[in-house]
C-alpha atoms as a PDB file:
ATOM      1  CA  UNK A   1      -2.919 -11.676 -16.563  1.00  0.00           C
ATOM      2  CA  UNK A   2      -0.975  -8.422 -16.040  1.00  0.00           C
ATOM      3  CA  UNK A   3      -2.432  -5.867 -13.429  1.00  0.00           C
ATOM      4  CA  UNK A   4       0.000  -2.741 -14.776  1.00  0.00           C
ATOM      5  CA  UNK A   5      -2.216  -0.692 -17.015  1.00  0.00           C
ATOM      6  CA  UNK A   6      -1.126   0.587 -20.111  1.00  0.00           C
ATOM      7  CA  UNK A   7      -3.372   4.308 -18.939  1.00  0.00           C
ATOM      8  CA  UNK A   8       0.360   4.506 -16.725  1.00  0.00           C
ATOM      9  CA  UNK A   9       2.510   4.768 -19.789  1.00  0.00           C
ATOM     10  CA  UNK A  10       2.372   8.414 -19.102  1.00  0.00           C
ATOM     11  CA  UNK A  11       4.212   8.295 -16.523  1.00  0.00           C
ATOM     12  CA  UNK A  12       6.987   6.342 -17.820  1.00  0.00           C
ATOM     13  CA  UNK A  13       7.584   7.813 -20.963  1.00  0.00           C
ATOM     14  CA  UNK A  14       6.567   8.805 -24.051  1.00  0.00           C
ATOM     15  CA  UNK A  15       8.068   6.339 -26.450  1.00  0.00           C
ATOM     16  CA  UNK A  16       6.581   3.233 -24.616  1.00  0.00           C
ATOM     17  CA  UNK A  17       3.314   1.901 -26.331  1.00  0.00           C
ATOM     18  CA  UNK A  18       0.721  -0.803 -25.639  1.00  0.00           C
ATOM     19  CA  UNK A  19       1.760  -3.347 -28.916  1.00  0.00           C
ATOM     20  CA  UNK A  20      -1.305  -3.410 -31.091  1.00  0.00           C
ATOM     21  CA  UNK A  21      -3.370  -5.974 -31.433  1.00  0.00           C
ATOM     22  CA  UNK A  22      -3.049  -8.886 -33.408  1.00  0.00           C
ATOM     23  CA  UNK A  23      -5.563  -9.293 -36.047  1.00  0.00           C
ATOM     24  CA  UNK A  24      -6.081 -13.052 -36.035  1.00  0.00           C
ATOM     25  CA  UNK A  25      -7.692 -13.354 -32.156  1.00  0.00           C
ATOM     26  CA  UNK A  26      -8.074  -9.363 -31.138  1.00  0.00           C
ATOM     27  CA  UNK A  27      -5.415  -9.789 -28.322  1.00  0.00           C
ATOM     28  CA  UNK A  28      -2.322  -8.026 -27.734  1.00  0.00           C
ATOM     29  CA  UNK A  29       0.978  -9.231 -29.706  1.00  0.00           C
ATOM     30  CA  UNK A  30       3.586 -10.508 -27.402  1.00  0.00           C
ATOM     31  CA  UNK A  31       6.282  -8.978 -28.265  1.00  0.00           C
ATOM     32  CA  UNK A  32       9.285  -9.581 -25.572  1.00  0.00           C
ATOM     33  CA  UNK A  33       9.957 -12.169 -22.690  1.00  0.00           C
ATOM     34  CA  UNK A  34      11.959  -9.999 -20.696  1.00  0.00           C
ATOM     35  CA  UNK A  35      10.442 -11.266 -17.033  1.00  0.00           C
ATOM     36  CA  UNK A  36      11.010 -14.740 -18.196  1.00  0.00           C
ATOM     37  CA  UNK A  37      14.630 -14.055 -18.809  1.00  0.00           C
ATOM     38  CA  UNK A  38      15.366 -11.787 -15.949  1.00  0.00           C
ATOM     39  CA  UNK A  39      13.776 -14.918 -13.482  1.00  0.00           C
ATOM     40  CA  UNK A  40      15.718 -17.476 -15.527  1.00  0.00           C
ATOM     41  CA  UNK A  41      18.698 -15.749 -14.420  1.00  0.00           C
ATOM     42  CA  UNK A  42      18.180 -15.346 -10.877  1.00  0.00           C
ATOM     43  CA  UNK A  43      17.605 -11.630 -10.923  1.00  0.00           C
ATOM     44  CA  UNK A  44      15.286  -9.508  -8.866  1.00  0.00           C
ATOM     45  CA  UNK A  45      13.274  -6.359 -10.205  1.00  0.00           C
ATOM     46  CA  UNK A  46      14.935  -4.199  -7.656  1.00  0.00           C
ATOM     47  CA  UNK A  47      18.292  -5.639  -8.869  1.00  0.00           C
ATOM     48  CA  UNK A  48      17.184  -4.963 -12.526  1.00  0.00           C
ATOM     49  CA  UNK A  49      16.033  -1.672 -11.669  1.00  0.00           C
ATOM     50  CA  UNK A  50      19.320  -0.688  -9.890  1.00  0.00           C
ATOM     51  CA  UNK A  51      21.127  -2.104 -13.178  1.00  0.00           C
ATOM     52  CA  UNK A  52      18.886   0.204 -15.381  1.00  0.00           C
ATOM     53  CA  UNK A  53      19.033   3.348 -13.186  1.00  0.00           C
ATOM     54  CA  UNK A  54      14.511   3.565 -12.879  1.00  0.00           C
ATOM     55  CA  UNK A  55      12.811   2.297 -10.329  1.00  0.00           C
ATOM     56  CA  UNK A  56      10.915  -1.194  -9.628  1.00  0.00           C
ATOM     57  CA  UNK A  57       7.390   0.317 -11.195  1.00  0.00           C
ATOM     58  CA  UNK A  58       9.254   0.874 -14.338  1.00  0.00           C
ATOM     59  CA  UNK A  59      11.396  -2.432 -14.556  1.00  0.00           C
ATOM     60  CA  UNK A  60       7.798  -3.866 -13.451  1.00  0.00           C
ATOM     61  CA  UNK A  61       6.419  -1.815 -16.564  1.00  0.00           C
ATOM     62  CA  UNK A  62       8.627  -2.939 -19.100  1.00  0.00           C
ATOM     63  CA  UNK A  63       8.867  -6.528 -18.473  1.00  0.00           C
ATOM     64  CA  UNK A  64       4.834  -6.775 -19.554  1.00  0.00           C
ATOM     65  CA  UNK A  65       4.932  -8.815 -22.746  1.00  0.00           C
ATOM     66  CA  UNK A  66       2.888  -6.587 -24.662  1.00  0.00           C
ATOM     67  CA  UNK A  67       4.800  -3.031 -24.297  1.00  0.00           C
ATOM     68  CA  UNK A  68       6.549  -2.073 -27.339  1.00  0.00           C
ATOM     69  CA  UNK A  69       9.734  -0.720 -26.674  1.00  0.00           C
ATOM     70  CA  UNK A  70      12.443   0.979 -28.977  1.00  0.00           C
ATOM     71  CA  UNK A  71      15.402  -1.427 -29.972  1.00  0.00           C
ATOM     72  CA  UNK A  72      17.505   0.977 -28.134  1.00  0.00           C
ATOM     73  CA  UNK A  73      15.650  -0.168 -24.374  1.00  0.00           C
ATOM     74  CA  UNK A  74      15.777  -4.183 -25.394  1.00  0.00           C
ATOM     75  CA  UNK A  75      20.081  -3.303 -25.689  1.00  0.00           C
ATOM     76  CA  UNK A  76      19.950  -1.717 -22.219  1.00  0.00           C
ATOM     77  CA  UNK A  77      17.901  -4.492 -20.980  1.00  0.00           C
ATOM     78  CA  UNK A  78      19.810  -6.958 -22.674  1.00  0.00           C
ATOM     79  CA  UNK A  79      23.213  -5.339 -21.089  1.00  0.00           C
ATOM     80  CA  UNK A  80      21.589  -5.492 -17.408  1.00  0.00           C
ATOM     81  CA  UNK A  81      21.047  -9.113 -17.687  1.00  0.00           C
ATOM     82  CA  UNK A  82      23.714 -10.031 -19.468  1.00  0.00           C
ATOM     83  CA  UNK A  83      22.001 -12.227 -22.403  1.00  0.00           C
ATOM     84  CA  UNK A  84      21.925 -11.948 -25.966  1.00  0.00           C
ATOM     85  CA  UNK A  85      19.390 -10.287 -27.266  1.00  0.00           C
ATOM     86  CA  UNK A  86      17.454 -12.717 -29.407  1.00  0.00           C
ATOM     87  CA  UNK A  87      17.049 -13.926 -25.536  1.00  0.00           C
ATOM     88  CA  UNK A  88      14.703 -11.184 -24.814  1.00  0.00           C
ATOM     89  CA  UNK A  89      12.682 -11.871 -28.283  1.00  0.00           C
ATOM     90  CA  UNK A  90       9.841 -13.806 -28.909  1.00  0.00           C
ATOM     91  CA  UNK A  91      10.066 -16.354 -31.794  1.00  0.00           C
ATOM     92  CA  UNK A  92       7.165 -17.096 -33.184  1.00  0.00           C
ATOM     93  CA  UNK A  93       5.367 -19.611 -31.262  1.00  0.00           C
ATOM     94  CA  UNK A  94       6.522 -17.768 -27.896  1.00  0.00           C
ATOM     95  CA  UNK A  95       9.051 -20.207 -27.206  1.00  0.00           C
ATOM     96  CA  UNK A  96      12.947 -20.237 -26.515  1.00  0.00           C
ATOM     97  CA  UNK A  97      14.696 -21.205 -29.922  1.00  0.00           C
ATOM     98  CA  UNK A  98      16.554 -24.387 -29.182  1.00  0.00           C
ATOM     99  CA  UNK A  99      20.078 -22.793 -29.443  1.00  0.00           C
ATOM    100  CA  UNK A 100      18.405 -20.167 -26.664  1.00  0.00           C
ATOM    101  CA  UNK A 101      17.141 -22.831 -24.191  1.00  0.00           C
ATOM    102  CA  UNK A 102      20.411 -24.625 -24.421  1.00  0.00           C
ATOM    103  CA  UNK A 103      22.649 -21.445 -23.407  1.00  0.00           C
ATOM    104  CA  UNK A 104      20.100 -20.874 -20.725  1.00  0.00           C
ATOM    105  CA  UNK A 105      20.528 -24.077 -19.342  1.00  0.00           C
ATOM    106  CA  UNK A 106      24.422 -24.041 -19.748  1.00  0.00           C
ATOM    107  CA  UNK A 107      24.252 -20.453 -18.031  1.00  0.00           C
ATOM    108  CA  UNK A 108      22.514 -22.103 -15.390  1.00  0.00           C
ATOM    109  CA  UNK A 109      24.937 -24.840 -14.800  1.00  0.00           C
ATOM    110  CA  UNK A 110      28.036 -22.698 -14.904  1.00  0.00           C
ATOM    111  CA  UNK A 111      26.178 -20.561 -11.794  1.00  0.00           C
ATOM    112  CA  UNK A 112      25.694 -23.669 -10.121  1.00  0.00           C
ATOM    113  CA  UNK A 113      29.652 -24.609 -10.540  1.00  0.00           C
ATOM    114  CA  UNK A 114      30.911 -21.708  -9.723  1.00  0.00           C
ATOM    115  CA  UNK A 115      28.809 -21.584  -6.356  1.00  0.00           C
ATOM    116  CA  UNK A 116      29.684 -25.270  -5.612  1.00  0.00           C
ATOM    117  CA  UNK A 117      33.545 -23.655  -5.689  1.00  0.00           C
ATOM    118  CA  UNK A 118      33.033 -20.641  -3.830  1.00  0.00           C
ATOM    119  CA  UNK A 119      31.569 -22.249  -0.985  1.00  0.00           C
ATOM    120  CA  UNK A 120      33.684 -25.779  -1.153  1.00  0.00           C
ATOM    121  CA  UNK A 121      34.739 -26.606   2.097  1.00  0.00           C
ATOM    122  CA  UNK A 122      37.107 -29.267   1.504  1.00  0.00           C
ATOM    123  CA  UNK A 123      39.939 -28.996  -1.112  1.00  0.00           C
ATOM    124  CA  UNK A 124      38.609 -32.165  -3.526  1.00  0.00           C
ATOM    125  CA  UNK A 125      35.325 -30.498  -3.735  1.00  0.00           C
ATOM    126  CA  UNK A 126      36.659 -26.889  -5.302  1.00  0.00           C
ATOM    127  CA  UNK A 127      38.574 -29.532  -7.879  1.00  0.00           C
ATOM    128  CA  UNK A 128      36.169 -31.009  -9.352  1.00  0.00           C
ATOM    129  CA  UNK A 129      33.757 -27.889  -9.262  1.00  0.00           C
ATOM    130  CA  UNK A 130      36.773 -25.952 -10.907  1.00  0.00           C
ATOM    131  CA  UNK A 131      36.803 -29.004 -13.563  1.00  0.00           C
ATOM    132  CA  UNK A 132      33.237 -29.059 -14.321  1.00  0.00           C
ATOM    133  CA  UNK A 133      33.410 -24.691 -14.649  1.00  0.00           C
ATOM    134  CA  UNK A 134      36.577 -25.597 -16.971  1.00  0.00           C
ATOM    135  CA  UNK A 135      34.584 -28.325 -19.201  1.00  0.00           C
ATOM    136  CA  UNK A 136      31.811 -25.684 -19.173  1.00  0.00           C
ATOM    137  CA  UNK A 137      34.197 -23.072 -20.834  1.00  0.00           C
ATOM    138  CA  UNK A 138      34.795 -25.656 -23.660  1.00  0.00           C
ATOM    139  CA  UNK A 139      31.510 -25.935 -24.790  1.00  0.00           C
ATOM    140  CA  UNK A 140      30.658 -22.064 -23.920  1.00  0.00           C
ATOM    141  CA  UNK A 141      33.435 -19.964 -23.614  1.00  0.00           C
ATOM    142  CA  UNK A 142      31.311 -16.737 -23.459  1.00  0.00           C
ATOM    143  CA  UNK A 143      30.650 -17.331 -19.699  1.00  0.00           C
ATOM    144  CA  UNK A 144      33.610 -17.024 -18.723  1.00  0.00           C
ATOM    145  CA  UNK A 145      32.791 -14.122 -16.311  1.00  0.00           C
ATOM    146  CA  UNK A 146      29.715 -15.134 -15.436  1.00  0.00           C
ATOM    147  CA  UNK A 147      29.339 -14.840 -11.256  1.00  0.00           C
ATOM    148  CA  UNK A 148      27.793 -17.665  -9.382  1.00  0.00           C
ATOM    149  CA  UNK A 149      24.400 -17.641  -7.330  1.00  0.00           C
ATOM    150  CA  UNK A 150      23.984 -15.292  -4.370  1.00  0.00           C
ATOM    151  CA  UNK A 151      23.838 -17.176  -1.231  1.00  0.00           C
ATOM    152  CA  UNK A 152      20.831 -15.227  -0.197  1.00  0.00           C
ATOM    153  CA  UNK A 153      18.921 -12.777  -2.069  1.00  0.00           C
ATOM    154  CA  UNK A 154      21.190 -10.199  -4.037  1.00  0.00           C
ATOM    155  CA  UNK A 155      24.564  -8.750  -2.589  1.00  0.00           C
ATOM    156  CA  UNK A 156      24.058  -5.181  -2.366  1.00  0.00           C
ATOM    157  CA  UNK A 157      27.157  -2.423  -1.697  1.00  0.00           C
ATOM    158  CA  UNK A 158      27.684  -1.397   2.141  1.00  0.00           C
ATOM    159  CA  UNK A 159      26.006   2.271   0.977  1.00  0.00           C
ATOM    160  CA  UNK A 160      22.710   0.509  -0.075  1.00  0.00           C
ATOM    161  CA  UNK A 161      19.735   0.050   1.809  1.00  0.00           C
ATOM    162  CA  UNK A 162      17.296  -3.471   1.935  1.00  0.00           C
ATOM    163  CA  UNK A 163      13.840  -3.019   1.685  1.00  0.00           C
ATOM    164  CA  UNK A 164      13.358  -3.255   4.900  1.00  0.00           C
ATOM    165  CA  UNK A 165      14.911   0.245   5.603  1.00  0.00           C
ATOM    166  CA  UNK A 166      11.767   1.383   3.337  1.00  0.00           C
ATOM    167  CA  UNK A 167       9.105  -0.500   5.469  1.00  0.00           C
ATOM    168  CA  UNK A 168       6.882   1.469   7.822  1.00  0.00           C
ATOM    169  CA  UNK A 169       6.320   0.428  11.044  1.00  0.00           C
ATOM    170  CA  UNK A 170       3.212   1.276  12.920  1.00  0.00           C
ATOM    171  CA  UNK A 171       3.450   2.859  16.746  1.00  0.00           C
ATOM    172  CA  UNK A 172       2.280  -0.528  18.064  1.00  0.00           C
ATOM    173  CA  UNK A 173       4.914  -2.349  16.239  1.00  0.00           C
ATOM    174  CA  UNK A 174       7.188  -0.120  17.329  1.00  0.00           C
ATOM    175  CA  UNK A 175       6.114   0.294  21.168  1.00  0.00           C
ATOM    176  CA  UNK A 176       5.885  -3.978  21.211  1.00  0.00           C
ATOM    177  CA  UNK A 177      10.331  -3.764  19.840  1.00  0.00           C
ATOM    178  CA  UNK A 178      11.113  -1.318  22.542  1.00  0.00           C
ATOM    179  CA  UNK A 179       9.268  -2.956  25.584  1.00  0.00           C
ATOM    180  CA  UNK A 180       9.991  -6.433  24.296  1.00  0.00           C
END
């Protein structure tokens, strides 16, 4: 169940709506799986968001299934993570079309490879991880500059701050760091 209320659309622009509501059960259509996608490929909101130029209450927003968006959003979306964008669609049972589930999971592999590589210690391992990233090409030559999985959360630029620069810390906390 989503706790963003669709009363905040104000805030976030006019041409967002709540997507009406299907006749056959009185619920609201999905109409996007944009969260699914973005956590499929290893992104964070605040990554998203930084991608998109908003900030996390809007990527948060937009990602509810039932916000109707203009076609002109889903393409920015769809350029931030880096998908197709019958990706971000819903089908009509809700589900990833076969041909969709089976670039996910060869988008997934080739982000495994080409970590495997980057972080090879020993010369046979990069070989075979550069072979498997080669055979990968063959079937999907698309990903060809697709990056690899963060080590750790997201890399960020030396000029950008972690969320921890945006945490408050109370006196206490504060006193116990400088006496301890």
């Amino acid at each position: 169940m989503s706790t963003t209320h669709h009363s905040d659309m104000s805030s976030l622009g006019s041409e967002f709506t709540p997507a009406t509501r299907d006749s056959n059960n009185g619920r609201r259509r999905v109409l996007h799986q944009i969260a699914v996608v973005r956590r499929r490929e290893g992104l964070s909101r605040r990554a998203v968001a930084h991608r998109l130029g908003v900030d996390v209450k809007r990527v948060q927003f937009e990602e509810e299934r039932d916000v109707d968006m203009p076609l002109s959003r889903l393409y920015q979306w769809q350029a931030a993570l880096g998908v197709p964008i019958a990706e971000l669609l819903v089908d009509g049972d809700g589900a990833l079309s076969p041909p969709v589930l089976k670039r996910a999971q060869i988008l997934r592999l080739m982000k495994t490879a080409g970590a495997i590589r980057e972080r090879a210690k020993t010369g046979p391992i990069e070989r075979m991880a550069q072979m498997l990233i080669e055979q990968i090409l063959e079937i999907m030559p698309e990903l060809e500059d697709v990056s690899p999985w963060n080590a750790v959360g997201q890399r960020r630029s030396l000029d950008e701050l972690g969320e921890a620069a945006y945490r408050r810390l109370s006196l206490d906390a504060l006193s116990d760091l400088l006496d301890g």
